[in-house]
Protein backbone atom coordinates (compact mmCIF):
# COMPACT_ATOMS: atom_id res chain seq x y z
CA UNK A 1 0.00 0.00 0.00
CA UNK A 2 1.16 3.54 -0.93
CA UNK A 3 2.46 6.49 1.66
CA UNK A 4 -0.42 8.60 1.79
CA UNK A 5 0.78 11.94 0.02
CA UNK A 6 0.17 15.19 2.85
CA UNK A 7 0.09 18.78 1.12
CA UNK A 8 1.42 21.37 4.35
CA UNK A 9 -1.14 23.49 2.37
CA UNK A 10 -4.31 21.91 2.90
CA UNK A 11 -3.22 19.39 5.64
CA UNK A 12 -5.81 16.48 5.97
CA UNK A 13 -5.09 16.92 9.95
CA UNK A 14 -6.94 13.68 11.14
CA UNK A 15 -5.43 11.42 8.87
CA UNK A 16 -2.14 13.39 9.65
CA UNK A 17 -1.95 12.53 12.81
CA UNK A 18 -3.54 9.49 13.50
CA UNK A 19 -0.51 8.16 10.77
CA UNK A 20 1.40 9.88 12.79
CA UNK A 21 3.45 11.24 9.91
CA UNK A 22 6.27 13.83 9.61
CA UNK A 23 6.76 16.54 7.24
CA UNK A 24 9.52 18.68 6.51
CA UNK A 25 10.95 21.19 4.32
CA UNK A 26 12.16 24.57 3.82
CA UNK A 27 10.72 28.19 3.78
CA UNK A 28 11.83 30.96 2.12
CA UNK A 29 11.79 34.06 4.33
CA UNK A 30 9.93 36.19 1.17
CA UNK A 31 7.12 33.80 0.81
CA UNK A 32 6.02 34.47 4.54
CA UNK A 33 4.85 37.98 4.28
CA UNK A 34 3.51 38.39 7.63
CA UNK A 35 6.54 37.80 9.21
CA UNK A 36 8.61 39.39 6.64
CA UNK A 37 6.61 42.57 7.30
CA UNK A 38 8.06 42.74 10.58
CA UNK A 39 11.76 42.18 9.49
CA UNK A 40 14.40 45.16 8.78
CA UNK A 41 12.90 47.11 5.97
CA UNK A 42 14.82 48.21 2.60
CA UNK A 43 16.44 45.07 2.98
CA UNK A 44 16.48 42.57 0.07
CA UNK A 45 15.07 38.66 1.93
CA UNK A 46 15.63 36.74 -1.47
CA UNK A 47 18.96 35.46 -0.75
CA UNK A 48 18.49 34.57 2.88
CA UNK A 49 18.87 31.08 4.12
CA UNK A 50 15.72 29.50 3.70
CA UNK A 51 13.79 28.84 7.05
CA UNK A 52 14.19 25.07 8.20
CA UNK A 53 10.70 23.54 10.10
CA UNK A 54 9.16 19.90 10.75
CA UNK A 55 6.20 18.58 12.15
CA UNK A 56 4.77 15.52 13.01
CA UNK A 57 1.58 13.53 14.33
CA UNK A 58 1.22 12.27 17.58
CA UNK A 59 -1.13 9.64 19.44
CA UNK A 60 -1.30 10.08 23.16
CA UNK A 61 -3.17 6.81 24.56
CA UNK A 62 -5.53 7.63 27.22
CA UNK A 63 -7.01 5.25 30.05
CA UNK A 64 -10.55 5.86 28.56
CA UNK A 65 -11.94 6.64 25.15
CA UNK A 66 -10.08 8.11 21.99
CA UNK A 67 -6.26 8.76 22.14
CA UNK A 68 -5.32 12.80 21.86
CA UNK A 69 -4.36 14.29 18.80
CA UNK A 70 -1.09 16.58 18.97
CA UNK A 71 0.91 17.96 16.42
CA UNK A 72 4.60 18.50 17.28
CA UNK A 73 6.12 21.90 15.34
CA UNK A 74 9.89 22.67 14.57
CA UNK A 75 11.11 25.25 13.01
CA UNK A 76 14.66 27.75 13.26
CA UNK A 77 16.20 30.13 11.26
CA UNK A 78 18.67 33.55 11.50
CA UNK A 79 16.28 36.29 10.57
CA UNK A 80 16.98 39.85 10.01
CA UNK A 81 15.44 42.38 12.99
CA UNK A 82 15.83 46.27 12.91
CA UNK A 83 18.03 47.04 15.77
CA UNK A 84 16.51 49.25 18.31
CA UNK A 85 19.46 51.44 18.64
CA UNK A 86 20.56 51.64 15.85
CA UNK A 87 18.10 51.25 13.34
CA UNK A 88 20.35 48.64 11.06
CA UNK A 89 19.56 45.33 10.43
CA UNK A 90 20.35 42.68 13.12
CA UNK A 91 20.52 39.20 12.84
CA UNK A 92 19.19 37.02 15.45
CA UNK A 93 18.68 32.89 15.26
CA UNK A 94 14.57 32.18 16.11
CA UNK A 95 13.74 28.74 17.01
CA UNK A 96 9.95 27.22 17.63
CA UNK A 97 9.30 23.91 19.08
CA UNK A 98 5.72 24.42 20.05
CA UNK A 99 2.95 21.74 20.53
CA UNK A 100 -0.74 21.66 19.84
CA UNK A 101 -3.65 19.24 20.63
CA UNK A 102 -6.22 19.06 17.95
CA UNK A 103 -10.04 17.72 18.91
CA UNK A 104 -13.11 17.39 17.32
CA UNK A 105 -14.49 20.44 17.14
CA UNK A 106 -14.56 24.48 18.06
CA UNK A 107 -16.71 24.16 20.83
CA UNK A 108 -14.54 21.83 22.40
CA UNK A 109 -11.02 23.30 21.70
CA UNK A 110 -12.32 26.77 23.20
CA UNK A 111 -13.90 24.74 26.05
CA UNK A 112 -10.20 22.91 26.47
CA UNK A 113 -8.14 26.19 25.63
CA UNK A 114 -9.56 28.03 27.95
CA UNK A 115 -8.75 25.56 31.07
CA UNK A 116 -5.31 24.22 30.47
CA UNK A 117 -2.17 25.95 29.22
CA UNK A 118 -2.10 23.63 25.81
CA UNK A 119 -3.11 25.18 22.68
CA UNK A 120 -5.88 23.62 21.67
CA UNK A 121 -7.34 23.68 17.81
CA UNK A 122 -10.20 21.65 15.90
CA UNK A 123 -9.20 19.13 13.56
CA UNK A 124 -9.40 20.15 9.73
CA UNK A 125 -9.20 18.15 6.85
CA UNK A 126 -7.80 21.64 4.54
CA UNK A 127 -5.26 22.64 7.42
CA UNK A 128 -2.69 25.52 6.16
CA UNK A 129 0.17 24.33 8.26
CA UNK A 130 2.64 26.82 6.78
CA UNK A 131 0.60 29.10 8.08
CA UNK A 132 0.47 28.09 11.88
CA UNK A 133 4.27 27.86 11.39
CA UNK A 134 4.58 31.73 10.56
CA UNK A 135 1.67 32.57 13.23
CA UNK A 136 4.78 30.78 15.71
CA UNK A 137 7.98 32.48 14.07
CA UNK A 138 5.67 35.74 14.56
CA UNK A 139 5.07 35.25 18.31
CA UNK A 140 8.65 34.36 18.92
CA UNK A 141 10.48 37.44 17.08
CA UNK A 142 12.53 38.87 19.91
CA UNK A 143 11.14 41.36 22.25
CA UNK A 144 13.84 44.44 21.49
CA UNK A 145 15.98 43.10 18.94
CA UNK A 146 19.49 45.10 18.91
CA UNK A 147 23.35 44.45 18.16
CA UNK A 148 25.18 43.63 20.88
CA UNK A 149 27.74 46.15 19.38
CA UNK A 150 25.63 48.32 16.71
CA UNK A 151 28.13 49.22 13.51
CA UNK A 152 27.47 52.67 14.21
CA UNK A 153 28.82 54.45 17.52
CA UNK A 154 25.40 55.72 18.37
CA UNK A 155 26.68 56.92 21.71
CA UNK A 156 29.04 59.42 20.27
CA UNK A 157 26.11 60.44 17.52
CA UNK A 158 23.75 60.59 20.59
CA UNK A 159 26.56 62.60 22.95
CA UNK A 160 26.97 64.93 19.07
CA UNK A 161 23.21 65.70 19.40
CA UNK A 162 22.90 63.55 15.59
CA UNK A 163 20.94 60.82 17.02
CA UNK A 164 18.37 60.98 19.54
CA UNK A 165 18.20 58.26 22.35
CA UNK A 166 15.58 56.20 20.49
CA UNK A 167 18.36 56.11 17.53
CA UNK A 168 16.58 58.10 14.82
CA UNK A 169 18.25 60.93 13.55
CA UNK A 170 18.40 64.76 14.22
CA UNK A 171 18.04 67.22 12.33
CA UNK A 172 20.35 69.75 13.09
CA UNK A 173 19.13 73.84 14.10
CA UNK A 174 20.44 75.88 12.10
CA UNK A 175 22.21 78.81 14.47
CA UNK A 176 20.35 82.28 13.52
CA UNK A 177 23.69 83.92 14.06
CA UNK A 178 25.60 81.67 11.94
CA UNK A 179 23.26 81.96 9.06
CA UNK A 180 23.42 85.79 8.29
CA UNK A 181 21.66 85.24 4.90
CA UNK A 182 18.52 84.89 6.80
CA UNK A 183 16.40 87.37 8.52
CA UNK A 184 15.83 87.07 11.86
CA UNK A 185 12.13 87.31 12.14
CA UNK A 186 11.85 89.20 15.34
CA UNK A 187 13.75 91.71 13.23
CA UNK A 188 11.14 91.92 10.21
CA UNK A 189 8.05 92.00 11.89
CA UNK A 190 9.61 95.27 14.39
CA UNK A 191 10.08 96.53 10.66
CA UNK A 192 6.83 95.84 9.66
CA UNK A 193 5.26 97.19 12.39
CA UNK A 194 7.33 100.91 12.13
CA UNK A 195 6.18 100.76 8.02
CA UNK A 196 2.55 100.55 8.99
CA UNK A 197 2.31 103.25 11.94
């Protein structure tokens, strides 16, 4: 008899798990644009390292009716963050091994989500698993991503009055003394003022 043929697409969940089968594969960062929406910007994802992820079926005998249903999730990469300070591009490995138990139907996972700490879905025979994948990348981007040494010294830009502390620039005042070419406007309304009395 022939391997039953899973699409991570449209995931016949059921007979997924109760195979208890594995898939696996590879993700290009561009073709997840929620998460890529969230990476540095004006940076080009093409030639990144594809995303690495697995995830398998699981039976989990009980004393008394049915087994559970659980679906075991893998999946790691070194994405691209905007630094905090700095505002550049940062690097930092994500990994997800997350776990969720699939039952029969809504009513029941809400019922069940709501009382343990599991996550807790129904069971769908046109699952989009690449999609639960990027929902987990999502949730595990890092809180304040940031160089451990930026590139640029953004203390001495900060200390320069360039950069304010959040790291976006400043623009610089222009010194009304220094810049003779323009009127000081105190200077042309008091002239104003003597034209029209």
């Amino acid at each position: 008899m022939n391997a039953r043929t899973f699409l991570p697409h449209k995931l016949d969940l059921g007979a997924f798990i109760n195979e208890e089968s594995r898939l696996e594969g590879q993700l290009p960062v561009v073709a997840l644009s929620r998460l890529a929406s969230g990476l540095a910007q004006d940076l080009d994802l093409s030639p990144l390292t594809p995303l690495a992820w697995w995830a398998e079926g699981r039976l989990e005998p009980q004393r008394v009716g049915a087994p559970q249903m659980w679906l075991d999730l893998h999946a790691e990469g070194n994405l691209p963050w905007e630094c905090q300070r700095c505002l550049q591009p940062v690097f930092i490995p994500v990994t997800v091994d997350h776990t969720v138990r699939f039952v029969a139907d809504e009513a029941t996972a809400a019922t069940l989500d709501a009382e343990s700490e599991d996550d807790v879905l129904a069971i769908s025979r046109q699952f989009d698993l690449l999609a639960l994948i990027e929902d987990e990348l999502i949730l595990a981007q890092p809180i304040v991503p940031r160089h451990d040494e930026c590139p640029t010294d953004v203390q001495s830009l900060m200390q320069s009055g360039l950069v304010a502390p959040d790291g976006s620039p400043v623009e610089e005042s222009v010194d009304e003394e220094a810049a003779p070419d323009k009127p000081n406007p105190f200077a042309v309304l008091a002239a104003l003022k003597k034209g029209g009395s």
